[in-house]
C-alpha atoms as a PDB file:
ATOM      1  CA  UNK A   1       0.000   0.000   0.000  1.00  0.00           C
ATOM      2  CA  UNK A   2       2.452   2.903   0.770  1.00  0.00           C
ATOM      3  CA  UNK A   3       4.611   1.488  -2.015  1.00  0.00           C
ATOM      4  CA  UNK A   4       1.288   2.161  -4.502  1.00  0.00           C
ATOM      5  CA  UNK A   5       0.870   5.626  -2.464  1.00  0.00           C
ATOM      6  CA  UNK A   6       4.467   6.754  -3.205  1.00  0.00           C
ATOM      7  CA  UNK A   7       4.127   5.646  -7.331  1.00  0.00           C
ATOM      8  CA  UNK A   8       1.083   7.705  -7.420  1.00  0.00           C
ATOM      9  CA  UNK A   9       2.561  10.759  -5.550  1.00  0.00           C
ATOM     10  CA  UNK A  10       5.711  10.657  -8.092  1.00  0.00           C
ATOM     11  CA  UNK A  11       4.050  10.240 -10.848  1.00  0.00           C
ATOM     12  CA  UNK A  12       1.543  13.059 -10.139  1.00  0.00           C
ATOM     13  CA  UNK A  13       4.679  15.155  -9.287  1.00  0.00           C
ATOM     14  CA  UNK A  14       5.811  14.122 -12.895  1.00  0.00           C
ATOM     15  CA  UNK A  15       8.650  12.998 -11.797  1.00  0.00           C
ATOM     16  CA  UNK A  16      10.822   9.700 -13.233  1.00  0.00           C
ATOM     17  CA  UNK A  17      12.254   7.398 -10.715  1.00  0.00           C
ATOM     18  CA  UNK A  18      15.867   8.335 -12.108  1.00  0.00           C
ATOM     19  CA  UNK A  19      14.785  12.357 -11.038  1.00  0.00           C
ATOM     20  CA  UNK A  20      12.668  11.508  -7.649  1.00  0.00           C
ATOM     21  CA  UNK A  21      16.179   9.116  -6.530  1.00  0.00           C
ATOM     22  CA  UNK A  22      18.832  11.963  -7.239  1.00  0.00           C
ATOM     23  CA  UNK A  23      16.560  14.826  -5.561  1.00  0.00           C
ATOM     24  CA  UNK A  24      16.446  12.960  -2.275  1.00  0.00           C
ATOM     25  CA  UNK A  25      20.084  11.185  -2.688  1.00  0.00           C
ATOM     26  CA  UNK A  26      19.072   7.656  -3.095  1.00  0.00           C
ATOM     27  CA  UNK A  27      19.970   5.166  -5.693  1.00  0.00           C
ATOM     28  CA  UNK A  28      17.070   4.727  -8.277  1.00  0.00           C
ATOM     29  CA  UNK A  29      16.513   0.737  -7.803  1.00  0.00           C
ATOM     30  CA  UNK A  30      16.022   1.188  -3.942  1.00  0.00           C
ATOM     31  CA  UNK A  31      13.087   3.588  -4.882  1.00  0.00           C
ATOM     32  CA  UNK A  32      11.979   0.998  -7.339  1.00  0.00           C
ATOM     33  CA  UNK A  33      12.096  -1.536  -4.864  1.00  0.00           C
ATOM     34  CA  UNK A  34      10.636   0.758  -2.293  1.00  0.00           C
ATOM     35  CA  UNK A  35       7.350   1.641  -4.992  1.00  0.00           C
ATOM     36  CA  UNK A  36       7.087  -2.182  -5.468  1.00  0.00           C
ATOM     37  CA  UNK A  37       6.555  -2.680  -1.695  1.00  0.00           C
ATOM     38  CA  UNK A  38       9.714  -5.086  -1.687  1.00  0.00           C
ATOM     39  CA  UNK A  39      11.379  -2.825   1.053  1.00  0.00           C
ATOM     40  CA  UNK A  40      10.460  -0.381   3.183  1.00  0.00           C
ATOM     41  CA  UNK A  41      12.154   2.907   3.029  1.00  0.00           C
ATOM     42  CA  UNK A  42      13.885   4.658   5.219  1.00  0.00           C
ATOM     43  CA  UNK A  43      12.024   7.135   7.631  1.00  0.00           C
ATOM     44  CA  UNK A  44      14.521  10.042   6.327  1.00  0.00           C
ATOM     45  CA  UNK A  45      14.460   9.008   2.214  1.00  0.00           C
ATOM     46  CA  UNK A  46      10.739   8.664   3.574  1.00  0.00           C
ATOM     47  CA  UNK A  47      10.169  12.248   4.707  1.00  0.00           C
ATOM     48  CA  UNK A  48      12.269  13.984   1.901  1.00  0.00           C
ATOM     49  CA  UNK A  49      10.411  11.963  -0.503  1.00  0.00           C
ATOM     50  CA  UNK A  50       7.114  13.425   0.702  1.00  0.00           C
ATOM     51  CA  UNK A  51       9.057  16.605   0.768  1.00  0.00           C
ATOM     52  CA  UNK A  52       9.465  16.683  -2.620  1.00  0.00           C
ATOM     53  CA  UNK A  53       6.230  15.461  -4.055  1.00  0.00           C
ATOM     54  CA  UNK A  54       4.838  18.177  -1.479  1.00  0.00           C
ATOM     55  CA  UNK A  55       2.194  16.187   0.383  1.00  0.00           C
ATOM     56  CA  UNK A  56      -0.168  17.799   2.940  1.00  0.00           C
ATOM     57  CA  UNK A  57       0.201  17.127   6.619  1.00  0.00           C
ATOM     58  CA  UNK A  58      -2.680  14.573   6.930  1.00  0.00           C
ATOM     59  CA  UNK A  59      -1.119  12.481   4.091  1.00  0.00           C
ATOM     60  CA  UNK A  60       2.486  12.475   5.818  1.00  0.00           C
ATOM     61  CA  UNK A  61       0.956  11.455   9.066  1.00  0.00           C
ATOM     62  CA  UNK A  62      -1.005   8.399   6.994  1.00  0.00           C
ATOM     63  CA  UNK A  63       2.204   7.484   5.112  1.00  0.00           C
ATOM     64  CA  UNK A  64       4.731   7.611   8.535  1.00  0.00           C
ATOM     65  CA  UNK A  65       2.069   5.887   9.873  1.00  0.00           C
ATOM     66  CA  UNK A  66       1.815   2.905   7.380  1.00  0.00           C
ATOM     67  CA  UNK A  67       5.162   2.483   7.699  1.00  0.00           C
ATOM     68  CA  UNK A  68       5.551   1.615  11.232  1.00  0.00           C
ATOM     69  CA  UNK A  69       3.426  -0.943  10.285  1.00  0.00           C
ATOM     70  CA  UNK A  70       5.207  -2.266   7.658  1.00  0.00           C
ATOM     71  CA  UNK A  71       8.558  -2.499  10.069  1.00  0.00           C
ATOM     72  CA  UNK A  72       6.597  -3.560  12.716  1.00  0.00           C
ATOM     73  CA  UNK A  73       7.070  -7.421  13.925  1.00  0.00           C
ATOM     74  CA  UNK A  74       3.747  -9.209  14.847  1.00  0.00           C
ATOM     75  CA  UNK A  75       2.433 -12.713  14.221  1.00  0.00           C
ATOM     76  CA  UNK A  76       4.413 -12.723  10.930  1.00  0.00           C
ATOM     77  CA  UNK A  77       7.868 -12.536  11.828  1.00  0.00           C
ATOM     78  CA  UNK A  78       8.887 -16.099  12.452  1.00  0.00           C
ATOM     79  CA  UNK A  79       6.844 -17.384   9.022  1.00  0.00           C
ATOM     80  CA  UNK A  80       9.589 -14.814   7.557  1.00  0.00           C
ATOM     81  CA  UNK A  81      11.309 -16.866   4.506  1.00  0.00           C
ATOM     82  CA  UNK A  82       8.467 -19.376   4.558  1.00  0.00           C
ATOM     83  CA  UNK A  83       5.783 -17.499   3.274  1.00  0.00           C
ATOM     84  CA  UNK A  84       6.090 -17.009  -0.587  1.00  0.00           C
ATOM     85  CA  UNK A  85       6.754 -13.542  -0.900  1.00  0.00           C
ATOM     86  CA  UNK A  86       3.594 -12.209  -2.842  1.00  0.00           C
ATOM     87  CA  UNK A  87       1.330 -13.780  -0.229  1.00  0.00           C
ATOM     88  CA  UNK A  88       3.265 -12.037   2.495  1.00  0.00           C
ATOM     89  CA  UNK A  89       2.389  -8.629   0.371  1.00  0.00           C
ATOM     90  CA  UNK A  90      -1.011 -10.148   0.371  1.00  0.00           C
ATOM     91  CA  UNK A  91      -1.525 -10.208   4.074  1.00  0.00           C
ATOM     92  CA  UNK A  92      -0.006  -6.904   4.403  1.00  0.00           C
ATOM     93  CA  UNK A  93      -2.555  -5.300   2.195  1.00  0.00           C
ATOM     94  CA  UNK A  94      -5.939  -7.471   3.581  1.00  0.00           C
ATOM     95  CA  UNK A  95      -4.944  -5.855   6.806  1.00  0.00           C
ATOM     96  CA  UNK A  96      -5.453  -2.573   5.692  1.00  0.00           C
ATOM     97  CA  UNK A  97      -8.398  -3.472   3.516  1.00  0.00           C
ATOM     98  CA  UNK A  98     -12.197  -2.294   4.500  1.00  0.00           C
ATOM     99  CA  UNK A  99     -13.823  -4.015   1.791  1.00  0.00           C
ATOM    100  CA  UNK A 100     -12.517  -7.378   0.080  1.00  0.00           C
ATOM    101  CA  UNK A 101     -14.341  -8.779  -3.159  1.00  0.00           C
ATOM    102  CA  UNK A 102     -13.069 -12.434  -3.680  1.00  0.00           C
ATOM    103  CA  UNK A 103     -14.189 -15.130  -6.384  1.00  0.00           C
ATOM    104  CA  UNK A 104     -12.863 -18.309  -6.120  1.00  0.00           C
ATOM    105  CA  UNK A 105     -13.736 -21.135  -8.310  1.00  0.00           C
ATOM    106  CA  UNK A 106     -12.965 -24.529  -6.752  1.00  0.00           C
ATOM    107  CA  UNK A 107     -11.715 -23.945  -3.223  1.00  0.00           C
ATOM    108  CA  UNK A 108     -13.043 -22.337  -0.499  1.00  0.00           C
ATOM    109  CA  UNK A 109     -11.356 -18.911  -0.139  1.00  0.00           C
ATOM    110  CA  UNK A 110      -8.531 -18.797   2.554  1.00  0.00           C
ATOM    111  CA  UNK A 111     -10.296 -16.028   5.231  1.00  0.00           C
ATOM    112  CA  UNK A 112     -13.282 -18.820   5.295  1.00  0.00           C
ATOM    113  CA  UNK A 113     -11.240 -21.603   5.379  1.00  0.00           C
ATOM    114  CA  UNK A 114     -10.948 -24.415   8.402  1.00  0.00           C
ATOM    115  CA  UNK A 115      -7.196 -25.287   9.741  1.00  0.00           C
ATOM    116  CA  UNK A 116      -8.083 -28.615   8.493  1.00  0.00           C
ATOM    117  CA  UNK A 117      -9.002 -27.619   5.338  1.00  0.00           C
ATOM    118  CA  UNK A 118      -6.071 -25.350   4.270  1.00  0.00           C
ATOM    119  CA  UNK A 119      -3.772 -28.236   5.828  1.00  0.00           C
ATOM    120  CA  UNK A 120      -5.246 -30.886   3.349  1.00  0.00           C
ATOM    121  CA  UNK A 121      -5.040 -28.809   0.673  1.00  0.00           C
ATOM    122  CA  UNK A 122      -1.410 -27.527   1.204  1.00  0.00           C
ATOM    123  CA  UNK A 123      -0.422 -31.404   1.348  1.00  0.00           C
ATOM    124  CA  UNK A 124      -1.617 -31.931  -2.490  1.00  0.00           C
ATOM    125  CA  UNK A 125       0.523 -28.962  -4.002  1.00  0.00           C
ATOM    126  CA  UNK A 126       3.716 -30.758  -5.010  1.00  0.00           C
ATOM    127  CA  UNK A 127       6.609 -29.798  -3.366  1.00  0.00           C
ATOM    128  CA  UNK A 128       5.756 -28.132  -0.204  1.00  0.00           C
ATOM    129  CA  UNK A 129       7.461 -29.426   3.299  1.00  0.00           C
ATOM    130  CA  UNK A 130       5.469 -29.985   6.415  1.00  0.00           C
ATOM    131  CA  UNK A 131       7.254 -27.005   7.790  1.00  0.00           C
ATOM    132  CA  UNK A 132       5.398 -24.802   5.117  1.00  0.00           C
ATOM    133  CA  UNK A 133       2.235 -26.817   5.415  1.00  0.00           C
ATOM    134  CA  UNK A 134       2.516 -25.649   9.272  1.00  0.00           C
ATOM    135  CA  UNK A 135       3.436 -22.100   8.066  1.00  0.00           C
ATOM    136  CA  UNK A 136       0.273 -21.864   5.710  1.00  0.00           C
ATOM    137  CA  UNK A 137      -2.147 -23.159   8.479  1.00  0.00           C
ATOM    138  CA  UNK A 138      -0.447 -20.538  11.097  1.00  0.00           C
ATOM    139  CA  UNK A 139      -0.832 -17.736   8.110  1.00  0.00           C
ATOM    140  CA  UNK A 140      -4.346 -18.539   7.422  1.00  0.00           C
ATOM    141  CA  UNK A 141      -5.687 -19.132  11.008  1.00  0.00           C
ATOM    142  CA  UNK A 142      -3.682 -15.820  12.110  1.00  0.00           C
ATOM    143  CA  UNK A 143      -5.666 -14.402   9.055  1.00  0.00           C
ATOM    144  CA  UNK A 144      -9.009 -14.972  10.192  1.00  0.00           C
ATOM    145  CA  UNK A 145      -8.358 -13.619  13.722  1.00  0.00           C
ATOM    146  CA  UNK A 146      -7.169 -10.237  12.395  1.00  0.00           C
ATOM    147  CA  UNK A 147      -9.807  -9.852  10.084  1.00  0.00           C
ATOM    148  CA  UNK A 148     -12.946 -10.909  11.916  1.00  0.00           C
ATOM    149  CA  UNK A 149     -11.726  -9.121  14.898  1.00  0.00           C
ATOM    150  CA  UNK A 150     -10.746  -5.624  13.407  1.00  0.00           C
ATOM    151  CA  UNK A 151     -13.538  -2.815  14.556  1.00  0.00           C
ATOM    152  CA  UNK A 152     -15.364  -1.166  12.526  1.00  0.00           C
ATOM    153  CA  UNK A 153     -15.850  -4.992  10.629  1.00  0.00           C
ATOM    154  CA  UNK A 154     -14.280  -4.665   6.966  1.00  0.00           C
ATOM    155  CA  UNK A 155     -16.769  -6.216   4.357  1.00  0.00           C
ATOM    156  CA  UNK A 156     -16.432  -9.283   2.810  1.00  0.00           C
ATOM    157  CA  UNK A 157     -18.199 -10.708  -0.245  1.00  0.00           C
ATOM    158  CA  UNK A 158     -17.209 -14.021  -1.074  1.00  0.00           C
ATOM    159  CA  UNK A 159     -18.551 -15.835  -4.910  1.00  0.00           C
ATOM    160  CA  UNK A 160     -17.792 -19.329  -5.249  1.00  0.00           C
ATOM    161  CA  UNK A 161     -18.908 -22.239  -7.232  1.00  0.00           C
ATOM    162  CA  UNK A 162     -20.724 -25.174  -6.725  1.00  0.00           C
ATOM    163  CA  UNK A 163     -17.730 -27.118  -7.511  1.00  0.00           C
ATOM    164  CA  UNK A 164     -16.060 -26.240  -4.316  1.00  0.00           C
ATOM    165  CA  UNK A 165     -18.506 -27.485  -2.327  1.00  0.00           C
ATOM    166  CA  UNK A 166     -18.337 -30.530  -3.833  1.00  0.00           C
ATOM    167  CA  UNK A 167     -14.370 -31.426  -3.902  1.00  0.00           C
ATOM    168  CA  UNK A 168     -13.438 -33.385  -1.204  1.00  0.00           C
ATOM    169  CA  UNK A 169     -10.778 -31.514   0.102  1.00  0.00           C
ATOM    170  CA  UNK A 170      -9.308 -33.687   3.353  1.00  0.00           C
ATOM    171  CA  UNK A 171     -12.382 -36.340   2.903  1.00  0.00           C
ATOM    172  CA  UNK A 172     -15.881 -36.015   3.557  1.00  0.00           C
ATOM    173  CA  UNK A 173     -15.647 -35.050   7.451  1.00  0.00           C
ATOM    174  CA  UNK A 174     -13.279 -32.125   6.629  1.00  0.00           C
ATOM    175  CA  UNK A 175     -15.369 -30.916   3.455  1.00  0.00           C
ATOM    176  CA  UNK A 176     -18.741 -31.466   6.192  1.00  0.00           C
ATOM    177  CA  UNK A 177     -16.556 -28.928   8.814  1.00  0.00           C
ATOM    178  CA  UNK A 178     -15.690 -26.483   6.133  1.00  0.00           C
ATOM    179  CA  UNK A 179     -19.210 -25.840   4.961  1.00  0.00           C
ATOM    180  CA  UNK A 180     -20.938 -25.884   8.394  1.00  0.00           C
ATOM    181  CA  UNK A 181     -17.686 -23.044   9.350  1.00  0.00           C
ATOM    182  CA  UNK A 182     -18.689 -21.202   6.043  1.00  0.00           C
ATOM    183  CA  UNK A 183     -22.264 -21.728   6.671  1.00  0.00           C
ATOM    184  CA  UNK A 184     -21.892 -19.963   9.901  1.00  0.00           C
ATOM    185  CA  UNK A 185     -19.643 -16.750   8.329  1.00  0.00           C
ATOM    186  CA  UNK A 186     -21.995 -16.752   5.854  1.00  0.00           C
ATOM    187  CA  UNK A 187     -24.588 -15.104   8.304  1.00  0.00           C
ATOM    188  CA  UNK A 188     -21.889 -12.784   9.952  1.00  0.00           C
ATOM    189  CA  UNK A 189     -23.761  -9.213   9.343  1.00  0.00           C
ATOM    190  CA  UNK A 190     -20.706  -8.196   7.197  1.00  0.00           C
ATOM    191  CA  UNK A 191     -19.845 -11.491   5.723  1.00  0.00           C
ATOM    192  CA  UNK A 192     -21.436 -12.160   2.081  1.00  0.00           C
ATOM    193  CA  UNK A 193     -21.286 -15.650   0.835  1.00  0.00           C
ATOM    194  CA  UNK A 194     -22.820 -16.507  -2.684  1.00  0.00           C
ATOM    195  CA  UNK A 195     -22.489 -19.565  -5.306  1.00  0.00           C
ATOM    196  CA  UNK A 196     -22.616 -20.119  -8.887  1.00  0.00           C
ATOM    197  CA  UNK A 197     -24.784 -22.978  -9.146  1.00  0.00           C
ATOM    198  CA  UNK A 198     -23.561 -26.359 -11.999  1.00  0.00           C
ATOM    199  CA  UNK A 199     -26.922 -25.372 -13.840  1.00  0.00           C
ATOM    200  CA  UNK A 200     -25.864 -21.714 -14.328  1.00  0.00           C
ATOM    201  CA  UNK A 201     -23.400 -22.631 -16.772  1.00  0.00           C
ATOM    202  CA  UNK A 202     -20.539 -20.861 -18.273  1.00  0.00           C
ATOM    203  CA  UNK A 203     -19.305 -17.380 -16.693  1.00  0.00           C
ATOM    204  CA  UNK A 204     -16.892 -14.701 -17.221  1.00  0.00           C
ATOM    205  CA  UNK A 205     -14.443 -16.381 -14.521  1.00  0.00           C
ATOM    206  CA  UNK A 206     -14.129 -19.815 -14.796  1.00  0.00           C
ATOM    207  CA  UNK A 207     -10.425 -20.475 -14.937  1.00  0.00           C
ATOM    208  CA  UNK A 208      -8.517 -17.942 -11.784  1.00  0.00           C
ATOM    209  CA  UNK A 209      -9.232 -16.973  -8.832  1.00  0.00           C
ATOM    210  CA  UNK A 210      -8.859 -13.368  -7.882  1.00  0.00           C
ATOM    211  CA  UNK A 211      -9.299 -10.855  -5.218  1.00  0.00           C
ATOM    212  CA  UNK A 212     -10.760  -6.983  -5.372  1.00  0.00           C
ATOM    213  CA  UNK A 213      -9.327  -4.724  -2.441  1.00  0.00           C
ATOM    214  CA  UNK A 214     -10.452  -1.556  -1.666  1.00  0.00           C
ATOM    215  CA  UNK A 215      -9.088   0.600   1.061  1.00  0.00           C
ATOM    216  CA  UNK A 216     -10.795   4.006   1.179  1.00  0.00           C
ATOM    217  CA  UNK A 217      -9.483   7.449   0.705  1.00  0.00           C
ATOM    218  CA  UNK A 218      -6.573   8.587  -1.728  1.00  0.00           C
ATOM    219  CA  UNK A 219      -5.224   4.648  -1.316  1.00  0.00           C
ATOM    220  CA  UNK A 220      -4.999   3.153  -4.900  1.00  0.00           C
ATOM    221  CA  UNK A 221      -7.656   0.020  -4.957  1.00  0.00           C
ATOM    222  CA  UNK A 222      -5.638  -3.379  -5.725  1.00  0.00           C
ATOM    223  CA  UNK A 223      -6.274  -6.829  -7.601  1.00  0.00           C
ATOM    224  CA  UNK A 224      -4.589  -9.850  -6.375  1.00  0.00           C
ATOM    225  CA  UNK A 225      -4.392 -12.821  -9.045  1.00  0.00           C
ATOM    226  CA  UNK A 226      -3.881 -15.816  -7.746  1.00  0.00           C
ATOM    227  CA  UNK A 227      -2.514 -19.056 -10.640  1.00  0.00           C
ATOM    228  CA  UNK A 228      -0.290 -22.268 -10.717  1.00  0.00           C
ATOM    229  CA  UNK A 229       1.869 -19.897 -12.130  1.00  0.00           C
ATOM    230  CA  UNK A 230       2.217 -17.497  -9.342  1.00  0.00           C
ATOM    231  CA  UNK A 231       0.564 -14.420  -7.969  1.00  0.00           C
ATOM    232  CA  UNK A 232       0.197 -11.339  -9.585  1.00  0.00           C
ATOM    233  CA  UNK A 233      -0.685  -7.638  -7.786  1.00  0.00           C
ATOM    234  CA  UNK A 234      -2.195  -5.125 -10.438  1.00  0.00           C
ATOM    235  CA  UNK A 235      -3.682  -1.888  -9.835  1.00  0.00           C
ATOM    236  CA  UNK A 236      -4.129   0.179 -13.478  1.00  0.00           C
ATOM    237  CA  UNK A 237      -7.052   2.011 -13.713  1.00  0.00           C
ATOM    238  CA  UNK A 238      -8.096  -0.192 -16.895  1.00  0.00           C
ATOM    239  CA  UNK A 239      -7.548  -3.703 -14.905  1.00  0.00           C
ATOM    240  CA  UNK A 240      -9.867  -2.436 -12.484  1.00  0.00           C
ATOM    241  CA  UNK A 241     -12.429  -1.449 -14.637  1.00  0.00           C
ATOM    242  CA  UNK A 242     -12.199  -5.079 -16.134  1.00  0.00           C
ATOM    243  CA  UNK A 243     -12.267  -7.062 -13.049  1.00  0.00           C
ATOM    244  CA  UNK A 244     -14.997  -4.784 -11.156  1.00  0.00           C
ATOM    245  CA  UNK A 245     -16.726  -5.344 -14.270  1.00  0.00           C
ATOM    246  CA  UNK A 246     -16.288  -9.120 -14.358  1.00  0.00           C
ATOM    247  CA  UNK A 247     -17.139  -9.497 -10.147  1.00  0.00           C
ATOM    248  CA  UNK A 248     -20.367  -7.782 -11.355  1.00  0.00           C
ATOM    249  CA  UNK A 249     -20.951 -10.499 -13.917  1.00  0.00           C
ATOM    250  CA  UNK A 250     -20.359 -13.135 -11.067  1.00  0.00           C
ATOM    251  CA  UNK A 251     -22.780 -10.873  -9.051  1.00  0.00           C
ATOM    252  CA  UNK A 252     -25.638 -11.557 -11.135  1.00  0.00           C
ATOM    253  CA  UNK A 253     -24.703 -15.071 -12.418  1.00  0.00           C
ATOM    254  CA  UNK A 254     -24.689 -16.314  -8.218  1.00  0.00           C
ATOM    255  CA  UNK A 255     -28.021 -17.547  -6.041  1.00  0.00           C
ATOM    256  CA  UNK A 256     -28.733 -15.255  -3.702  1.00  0.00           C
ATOM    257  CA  UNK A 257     -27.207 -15.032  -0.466  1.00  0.00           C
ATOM    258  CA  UNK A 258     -29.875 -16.917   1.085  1.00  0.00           C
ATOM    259  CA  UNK A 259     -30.134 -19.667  -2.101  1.00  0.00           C
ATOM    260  CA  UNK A 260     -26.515 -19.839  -1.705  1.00  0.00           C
ATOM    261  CA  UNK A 261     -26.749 -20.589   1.908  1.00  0.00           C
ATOM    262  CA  UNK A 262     -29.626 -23.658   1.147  1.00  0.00           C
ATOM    263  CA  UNK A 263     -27.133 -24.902  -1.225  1.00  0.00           C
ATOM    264  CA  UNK A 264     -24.683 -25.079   1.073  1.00  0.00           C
ATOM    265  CA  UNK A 265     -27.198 -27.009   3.512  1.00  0.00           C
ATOM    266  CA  UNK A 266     -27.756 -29.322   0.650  1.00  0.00           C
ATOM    267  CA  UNK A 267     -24.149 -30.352  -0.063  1.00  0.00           C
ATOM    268  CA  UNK A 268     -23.639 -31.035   4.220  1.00  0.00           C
ATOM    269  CA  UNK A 269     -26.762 -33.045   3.908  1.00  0.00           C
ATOM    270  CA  UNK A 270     -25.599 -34.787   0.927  1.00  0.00           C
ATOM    271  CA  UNK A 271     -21.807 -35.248   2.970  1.00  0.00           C
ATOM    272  CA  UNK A 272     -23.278 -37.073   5.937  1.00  0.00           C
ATOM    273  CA  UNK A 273     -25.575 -39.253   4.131  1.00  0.00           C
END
């Protein structure tokens, strides 16, 4: 987020990186770096940065203050080199997020997700040790925590499809757990929970998962992708359009909330018999 912040300032400074690094003495790839939201900067390059692109007073206090947070320690500290580094952006940014818009088409997304759940699904991916399988459950279970205990309550509006009810993810009493847990978010007052039914057939979405971030005032509203391939953070003013666009589609290609909810009751029912 503050790495998004400082692009945006620089750029509406018109200002290259090569210009905004020699103004404030820095070398041009640890502003890169620092834009990216691979590393921090430094609280002085910090300040004369904001200096230069001549931010107000509420704005530096915002910034300064986002970036305590980013050196601060916290739950994540010891998962340090075992989280892959895009999901450890990830968490950073669903922290600060008020409203989250997630479609996910064959698993249950992660801030729903049981321990056992995310473990049996960390032990299919190929080449991940039980020390990361530990790591994921710790990240995901720390995960919920934060974000069902922040006040005010961010939003949430989870899509998924049918097909993730259905996988067997752990066996049948894991799957059961899962969707009586996501049953029971799904009537949180802030927690939205729909499905695309088999019968509605084909949809705008049906290959990736992705995630729709939006953090309120001047802060730059963020995608996540999520593939095989890897993850992907984009935040254009075009790729939003598209993928607001396409979460809009899902919108009115789900049930209901309160279909989606007797589907869900449908699949446990089917589970235990």
């Amino acid at each position: 987020m503050l790495g998004s912040q400082l692009r945006m300032l620089r750029q509406r400074a018109d200002l290259s990186q090569t210009a905004a690094a020699a103004a404030v003495d820095i070398d041009r790839s640890t502003l890169n770096r620092g834009e990216q939201g691979a590393r921090p900067p430094q609280r002085r390059t910090l300040a004369a940065l904001l200096d230069l692109y001549g931010v107000s007073d509420e704005l530096r206090s915002q910034l300064l203050a986002l970036l305590a947070q980013a050196e601060e320690t916290g739950w994540m500290q010891p998962l340090r080199g075992l989280l892959p580094e895009p999901y450890g952006a990830y968490i950073h940014l669903e922290r600060e997020a008020r409203v989250i818009q997630w479609y996910e088409p064959l698993l249950i997304p992660g801030l729903l997700q049981t321990g056992d759940y995310t473990r049996a699904h960390a032990q299919a991916l190929p080449g991940v040790s039980a020390d990361e399988i530990d790591t994921r459950v710790t990240a995901r279970q720390e995960r919920q925590r934060e974000w069902f205990g922040r006040r005010p309550a961010p939003e949430l509006t989870a899509i998924i499809t049918e097909a993730a009810l259905r996988f067997q993810v752990g066996g049948p009493g894991v799957l059961a757990e899962q969707l009586r847990q996501l049953l029971q978010r799904s009537r949180m007052r802030h927690t939205v929970v729909r499905v695309i039914a088999f019968a509605a057939g084909a949809h705008p979405s049906m290959m990736s998962s992705f995630g729709i971030m939006e953090f309120g005032g001047d802060y730059p509203s963020t995608i996540y992708l999520e593939s095989a391939g890897g993850d992907l953070f984009v935040d254009g003013a075009a790729d939003l359009d598209k993928f607001r666009a396409i979460f809009g589609r899902l919108q009115t290609t789900a049930l209901s909330p309160t279909d989606s909810q007797r589907l869900i009751e449908q699949a446990i029912r089917d589970i235990e018999g």
